[in-house]
Protein backbone atom coordinates (compact mmCIF):
# COMPACT_ATOMS: atom_id res chain seq x y z
CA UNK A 1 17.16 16.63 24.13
CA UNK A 2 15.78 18.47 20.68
CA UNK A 3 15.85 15.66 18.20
CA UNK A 4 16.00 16.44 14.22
CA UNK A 5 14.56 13.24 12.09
CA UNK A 6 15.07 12.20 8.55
CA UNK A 7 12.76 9.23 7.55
CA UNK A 8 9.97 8.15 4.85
CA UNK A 9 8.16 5.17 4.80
CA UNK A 10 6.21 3.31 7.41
CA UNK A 11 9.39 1.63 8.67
CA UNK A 12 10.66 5.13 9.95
CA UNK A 13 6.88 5.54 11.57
CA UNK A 14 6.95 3.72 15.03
CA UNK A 15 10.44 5.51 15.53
CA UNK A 16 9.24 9.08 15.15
CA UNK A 17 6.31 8.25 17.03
CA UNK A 18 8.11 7.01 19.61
CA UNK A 19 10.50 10.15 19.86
CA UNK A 20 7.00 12.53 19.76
CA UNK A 21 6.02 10.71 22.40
CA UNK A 22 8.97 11.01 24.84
CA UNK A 23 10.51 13.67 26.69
CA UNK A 24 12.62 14.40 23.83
CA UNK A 25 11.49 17.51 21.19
CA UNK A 26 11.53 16.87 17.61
CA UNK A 27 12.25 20.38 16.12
CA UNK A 28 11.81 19.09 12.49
CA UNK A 29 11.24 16.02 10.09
CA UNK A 30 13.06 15.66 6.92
CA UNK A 31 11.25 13.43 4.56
CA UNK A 32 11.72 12.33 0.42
CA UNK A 33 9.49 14.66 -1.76
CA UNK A 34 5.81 13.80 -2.25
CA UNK A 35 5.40 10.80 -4.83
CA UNK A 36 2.85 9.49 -7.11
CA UNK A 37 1.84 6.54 -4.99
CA UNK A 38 -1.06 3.23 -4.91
CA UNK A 39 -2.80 1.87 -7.81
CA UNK A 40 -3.82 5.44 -8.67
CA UNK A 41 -0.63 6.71 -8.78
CA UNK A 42 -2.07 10.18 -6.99
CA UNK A 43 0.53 12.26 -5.08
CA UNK A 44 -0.20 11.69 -1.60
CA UNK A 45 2.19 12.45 2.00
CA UNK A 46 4.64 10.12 2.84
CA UNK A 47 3.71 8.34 5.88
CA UNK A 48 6.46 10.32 8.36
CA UNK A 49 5.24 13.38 6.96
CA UNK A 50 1.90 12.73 7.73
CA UNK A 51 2.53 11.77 11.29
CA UNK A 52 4.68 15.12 11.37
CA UNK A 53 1.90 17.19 10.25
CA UNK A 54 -0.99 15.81 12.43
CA UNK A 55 1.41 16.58 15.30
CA UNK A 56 2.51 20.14 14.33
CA UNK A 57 5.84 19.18 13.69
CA UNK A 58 7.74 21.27 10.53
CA UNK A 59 8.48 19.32 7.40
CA UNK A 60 11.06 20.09 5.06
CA UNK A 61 11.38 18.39 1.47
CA UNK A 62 14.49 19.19 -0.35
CA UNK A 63 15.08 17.21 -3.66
CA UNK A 64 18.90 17.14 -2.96
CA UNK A 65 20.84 17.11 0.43
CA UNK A 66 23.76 19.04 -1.06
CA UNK A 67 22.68 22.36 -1.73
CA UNK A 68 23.68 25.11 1.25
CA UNK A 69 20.23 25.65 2.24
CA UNK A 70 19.70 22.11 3.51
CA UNK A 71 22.50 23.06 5.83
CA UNK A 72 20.78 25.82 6.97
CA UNK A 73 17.63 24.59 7.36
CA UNK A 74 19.17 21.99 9.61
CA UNK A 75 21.49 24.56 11.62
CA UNK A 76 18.11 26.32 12.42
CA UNK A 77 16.61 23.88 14.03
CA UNK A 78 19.68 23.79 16.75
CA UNK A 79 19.47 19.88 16.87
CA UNK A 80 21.52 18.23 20.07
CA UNK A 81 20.64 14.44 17.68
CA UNK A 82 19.71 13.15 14.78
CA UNK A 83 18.04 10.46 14.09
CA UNK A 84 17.66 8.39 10.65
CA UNK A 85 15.04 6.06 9.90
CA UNK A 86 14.77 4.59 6.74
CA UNK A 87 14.82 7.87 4.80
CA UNK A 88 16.36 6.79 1.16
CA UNK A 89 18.97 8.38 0.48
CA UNK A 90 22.88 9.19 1.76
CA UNK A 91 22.96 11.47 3.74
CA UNK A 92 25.98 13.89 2.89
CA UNK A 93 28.92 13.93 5.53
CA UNK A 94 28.70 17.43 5.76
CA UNK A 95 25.53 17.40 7.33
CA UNK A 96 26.54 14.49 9.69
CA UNK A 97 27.75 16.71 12.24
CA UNK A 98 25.74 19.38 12.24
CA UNK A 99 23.61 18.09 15.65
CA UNK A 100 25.62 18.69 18.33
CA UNK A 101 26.01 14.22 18.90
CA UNK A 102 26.16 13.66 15.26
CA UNK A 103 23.32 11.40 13.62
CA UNK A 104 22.33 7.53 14.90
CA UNK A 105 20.33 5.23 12.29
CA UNK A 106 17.38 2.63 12.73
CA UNK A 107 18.92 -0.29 10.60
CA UNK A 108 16.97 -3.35 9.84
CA UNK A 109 19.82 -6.01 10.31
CA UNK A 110 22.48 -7.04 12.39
CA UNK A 111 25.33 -5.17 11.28
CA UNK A 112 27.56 -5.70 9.21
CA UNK A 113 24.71 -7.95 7.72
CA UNK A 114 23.10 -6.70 4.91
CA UNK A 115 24.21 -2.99 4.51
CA UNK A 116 21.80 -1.41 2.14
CA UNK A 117 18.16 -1.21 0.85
CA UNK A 118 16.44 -4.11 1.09
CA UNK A 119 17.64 -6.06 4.54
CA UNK A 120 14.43 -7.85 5.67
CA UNK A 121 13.69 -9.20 2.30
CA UNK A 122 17.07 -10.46 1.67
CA UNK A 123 17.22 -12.40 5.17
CA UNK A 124 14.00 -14.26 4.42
CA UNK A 125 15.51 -14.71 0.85
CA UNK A 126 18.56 -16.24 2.36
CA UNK A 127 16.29 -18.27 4.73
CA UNK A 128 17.67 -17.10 8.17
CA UNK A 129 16.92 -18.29 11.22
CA UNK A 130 16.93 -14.56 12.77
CA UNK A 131 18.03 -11.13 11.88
CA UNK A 132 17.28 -7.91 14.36
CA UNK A 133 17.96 -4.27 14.62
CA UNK A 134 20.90 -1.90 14.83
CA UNK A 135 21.15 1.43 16.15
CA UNK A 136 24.68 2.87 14.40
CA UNK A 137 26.63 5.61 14.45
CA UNK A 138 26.34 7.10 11.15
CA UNK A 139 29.23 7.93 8.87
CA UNK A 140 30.37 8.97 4.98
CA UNK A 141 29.55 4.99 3.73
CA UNK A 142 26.64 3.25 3.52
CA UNK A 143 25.77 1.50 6.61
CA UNK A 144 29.42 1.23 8.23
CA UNK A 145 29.05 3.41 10.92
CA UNK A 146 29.97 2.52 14.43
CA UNK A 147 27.51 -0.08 16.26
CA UNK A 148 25.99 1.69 19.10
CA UNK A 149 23.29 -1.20 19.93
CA UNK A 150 21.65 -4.23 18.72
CA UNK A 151 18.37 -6.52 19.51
CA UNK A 152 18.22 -9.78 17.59
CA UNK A 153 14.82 -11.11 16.03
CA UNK A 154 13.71 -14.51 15.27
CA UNK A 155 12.40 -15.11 12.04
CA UNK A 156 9.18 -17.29 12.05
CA UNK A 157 7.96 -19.57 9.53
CA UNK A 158 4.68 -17.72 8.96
CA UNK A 159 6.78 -14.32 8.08
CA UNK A 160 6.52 -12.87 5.15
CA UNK A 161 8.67 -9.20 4.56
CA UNK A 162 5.39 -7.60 5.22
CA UNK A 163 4.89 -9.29 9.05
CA UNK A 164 8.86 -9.06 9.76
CA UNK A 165 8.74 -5.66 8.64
CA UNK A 166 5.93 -4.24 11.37
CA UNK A 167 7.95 -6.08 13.84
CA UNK A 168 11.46 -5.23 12.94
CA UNK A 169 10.11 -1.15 12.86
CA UNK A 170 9.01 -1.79 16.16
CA UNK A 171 12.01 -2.93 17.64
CA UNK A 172 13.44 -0.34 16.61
CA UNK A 173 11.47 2.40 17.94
CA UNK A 174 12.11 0.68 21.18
CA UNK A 175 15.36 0.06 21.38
CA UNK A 176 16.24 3.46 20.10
CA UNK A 177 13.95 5.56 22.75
CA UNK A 178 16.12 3.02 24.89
CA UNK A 179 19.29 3.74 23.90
CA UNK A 180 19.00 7.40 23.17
CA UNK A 181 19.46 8.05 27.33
CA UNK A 182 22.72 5.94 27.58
CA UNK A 183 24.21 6.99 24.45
CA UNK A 184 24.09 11.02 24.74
CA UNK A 185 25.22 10.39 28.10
CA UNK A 186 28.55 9.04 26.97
CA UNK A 187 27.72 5.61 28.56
CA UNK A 188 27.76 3.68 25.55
CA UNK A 189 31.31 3.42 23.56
CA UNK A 190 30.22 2.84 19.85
CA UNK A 191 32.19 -0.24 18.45
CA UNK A 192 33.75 -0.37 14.90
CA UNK A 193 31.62 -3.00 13.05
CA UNK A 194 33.70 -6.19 12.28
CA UNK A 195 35.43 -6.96 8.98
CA UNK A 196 34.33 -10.55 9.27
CA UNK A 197 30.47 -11.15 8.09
CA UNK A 198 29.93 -8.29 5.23
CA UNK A 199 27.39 -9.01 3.11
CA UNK A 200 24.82 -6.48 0.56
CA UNK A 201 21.26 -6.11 0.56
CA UNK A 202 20.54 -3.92 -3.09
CA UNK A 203 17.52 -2.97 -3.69
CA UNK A 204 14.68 -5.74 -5.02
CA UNK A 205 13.22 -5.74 -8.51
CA UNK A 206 10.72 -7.03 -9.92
CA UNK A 207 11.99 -9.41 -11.49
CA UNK A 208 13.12 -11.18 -8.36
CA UNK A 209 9.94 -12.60 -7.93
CA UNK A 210 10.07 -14.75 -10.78
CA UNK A 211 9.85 -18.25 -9.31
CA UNK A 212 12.70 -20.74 -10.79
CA UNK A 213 11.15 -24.13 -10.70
CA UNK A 214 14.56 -25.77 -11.14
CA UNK A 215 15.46 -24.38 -7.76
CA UNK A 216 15.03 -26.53 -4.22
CA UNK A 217 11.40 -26.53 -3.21
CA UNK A 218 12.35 -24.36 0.50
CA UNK A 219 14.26 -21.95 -2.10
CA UNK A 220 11.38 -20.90 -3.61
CA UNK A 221 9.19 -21.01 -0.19
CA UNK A 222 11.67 -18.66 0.79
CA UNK A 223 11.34 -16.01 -2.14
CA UNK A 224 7.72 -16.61 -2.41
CA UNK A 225 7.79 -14.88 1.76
CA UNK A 226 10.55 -12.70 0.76
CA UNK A 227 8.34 -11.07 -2.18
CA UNK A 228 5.34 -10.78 -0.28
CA UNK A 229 3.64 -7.90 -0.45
CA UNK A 230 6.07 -6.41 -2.94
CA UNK A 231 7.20 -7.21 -6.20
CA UNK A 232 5.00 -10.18 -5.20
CA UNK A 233 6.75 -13.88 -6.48
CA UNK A 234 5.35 -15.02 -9.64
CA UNK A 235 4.92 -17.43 -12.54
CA UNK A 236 3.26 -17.93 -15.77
CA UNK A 237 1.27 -21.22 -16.87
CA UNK A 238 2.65 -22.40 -20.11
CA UNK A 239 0.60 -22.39 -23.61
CA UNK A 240 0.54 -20.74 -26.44
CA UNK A 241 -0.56 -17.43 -24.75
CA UNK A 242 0.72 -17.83 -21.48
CA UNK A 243 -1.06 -16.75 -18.11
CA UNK A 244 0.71 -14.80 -14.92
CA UNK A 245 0.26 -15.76 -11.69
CA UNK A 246 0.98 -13.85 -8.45
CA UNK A 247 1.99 -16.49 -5.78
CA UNK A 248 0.92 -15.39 -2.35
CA UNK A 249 1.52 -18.19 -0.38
CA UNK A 250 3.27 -21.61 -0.56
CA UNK A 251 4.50 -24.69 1.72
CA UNK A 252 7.08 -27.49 0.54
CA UNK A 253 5.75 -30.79 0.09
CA UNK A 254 8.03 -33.37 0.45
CA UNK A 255 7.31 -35.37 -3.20
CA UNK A 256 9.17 -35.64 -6.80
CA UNK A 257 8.21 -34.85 -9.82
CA UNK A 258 9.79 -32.41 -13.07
CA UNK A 259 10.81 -28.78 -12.63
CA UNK A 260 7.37 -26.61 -13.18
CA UNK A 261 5.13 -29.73 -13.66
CA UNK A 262 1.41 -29.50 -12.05
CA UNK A 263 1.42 -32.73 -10.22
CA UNK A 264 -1.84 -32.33 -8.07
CA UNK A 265 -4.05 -29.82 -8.27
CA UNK A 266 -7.27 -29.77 -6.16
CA UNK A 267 -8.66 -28.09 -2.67
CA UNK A 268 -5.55 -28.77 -0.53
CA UNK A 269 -3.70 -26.54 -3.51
CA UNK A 270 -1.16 -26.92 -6.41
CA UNK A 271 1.54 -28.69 -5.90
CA UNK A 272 4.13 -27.97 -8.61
CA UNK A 273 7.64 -30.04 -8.82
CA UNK A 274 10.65 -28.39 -7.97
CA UNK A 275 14.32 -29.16 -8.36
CA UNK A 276 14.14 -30.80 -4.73
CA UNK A 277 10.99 -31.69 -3.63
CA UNK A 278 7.77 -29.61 -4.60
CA UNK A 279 6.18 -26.67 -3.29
CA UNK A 280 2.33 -26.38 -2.98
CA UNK A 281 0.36 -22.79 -4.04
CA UNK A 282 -2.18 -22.00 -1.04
CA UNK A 283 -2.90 -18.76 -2.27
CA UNK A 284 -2.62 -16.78 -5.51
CA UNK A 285 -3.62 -14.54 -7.54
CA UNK A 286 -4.38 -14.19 -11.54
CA UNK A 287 -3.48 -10.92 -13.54
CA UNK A 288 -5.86 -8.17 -12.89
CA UNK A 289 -7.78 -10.64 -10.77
CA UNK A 290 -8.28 -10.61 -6.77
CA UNK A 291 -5.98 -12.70 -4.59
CA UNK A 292 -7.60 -15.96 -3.98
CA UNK A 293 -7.09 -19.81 -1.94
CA UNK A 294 -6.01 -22.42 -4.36
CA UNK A 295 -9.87 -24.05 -3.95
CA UNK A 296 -11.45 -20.75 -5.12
CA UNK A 297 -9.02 -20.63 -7.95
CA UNK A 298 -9.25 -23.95 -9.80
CA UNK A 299 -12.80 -23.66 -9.24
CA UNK A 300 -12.93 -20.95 -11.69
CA UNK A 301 -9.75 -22.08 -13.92
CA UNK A 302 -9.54 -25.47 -13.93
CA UNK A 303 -5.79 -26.86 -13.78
CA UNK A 304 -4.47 -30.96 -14.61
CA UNK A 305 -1.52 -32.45 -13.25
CA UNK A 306 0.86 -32.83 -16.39
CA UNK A 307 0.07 -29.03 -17.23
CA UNK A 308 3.62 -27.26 -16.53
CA UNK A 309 4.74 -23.11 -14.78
CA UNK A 310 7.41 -21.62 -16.29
């Protein structure tokens, strides 16, 4: 089976591995354009182009998927499959059928669930219980294509989009390599996703990670895991030149006191009052400073219950 893939970021990584490592062969990746990227903003490989080129497999980097010449490219590499992972961008119908068994996506939700960019962080958001993977047929939209297979994942407590991220990319590796077989075979009928149970994941910004302290106390747990690594949830302490804070990690705490209102503040962290209940800072992080416990902050900026977050 000669495999084409489109994919960027570390998502789409375990799934090209995964395909370089089977008996399939990947005759070309097609990745986003090289990007400014890290604290230095240098332009540096995307991470499935730099698994392609450690294993000798050709990249191609167009800035738009319309012009003829991505066609071509992609006739020339006389793909039975492709396979999408996470690459960024629609992918024009026209192209869709160039493989010989169309395209198949890696998609980080249980379709229809969360069509679109951000699907882990908006099912820790929303504070599911579970989400999962879908392998789907692709087609014109964005992420309606017929359901080919699906593996459900429990979400834990202790995951943040970070640790359900590594996990969901995994699961998808493997239940693509697994379904691959099956599928070209004509063994699996692909099944129109449901009307029923549409819902949107857009992209995040950064201003989602503003913490609202009128909101319920597991709210804000919630968006405090759903924002970790990235935009990262945060808050400011209120004065006359107020102070950000990056909140890493949190609990709820099952106590009463005002929206935004410091209401203990010492080694076991700061709890803060919340519309329902209160939610206590284990781990943070000041503006240009290093991420920190609650003890090893206060030690060095001293905080009083009665002082308030906004």
């Amino acid at each position: 089976m000669v495999v084409v893939f489109f994919g960027t970021p570390h998502f789409a990584v375990p799934t090209l591995r995964r395909l370089l490592d089977s008996s399939h062969s990947v005759a070309g990746v097609i990745t986003q354009p090289d990007r400014p990227r890290g604290r230095g903003q240098k332009i540096t490989h995307a991470p499935v182009k730099a698994l392609a080129l450690a294993r000798g497999i050709p990249v191609y980097q167009p800035d738009r998927l319309k012009p003829p010449e991505v066609a071509d490219t992609l006739r020339g590499w006389q793909a039975d499959l492709g396979v999408v992972a996470a690459y960024g961008r629609i992918i024009p119908e026209h192209l869709l059928t160039i493989p010989r068994l169309g395209m198949i996506n890696v998609h980080a939700s249980l379709l229809p669930k969360y069509r679109g960019a951000a699907p882990i962080q908006w099912a820790i958001l929303n504070g599911d219980p579970e989400t999962g993977v879908t392998i789907m047929k692709m087609n014109a939209g964005m992420d309606t294509g017929d359901i080919v297979s699906q593996q459900t994942i429990p979400i834990a407590a202790a995951d943040n989009s970070e640790t359900l991220y590594e996990r969901l990319a995994r699961s998808g590796a493997d239940l693509l390599v697994k379904t691959i077989p099956d599928y070209t075979a004509g063994k699996i009928q692909p099944r129109p996703q449901p009307d029923t149970g549409v819902s949107h994941a857009p992209k995040i910004k950064k201003e989602d990670g503003r913490l609202d302290w009128n909101q319920p106390a597991r709210v804000l747990w919630n968006r405090t895991r759903a924002m970790t690594p990235w935009p990262g949830a945060f808050t400011h302490i209120s004065g006359p030149q107020p102070q950000l804070l990056k909140i890493w990690a949190t609990e709820v705490v099952t106590r009463s006191g005002q929206p935004g209102e410091i209401l203990q503040a010492d080694k076991t962290g700061i709890v803060v009052g919340c519309g329902t209940d209160a939610l206590r800072i284990l781990t943070l992080q000041r503006e240009g400073g290093r991420r920190m416990s609650a003890q090893e902050f206060l030690a060095g900026h001293a905080l009083r219950p009665g002082q308030r977050f906004d």
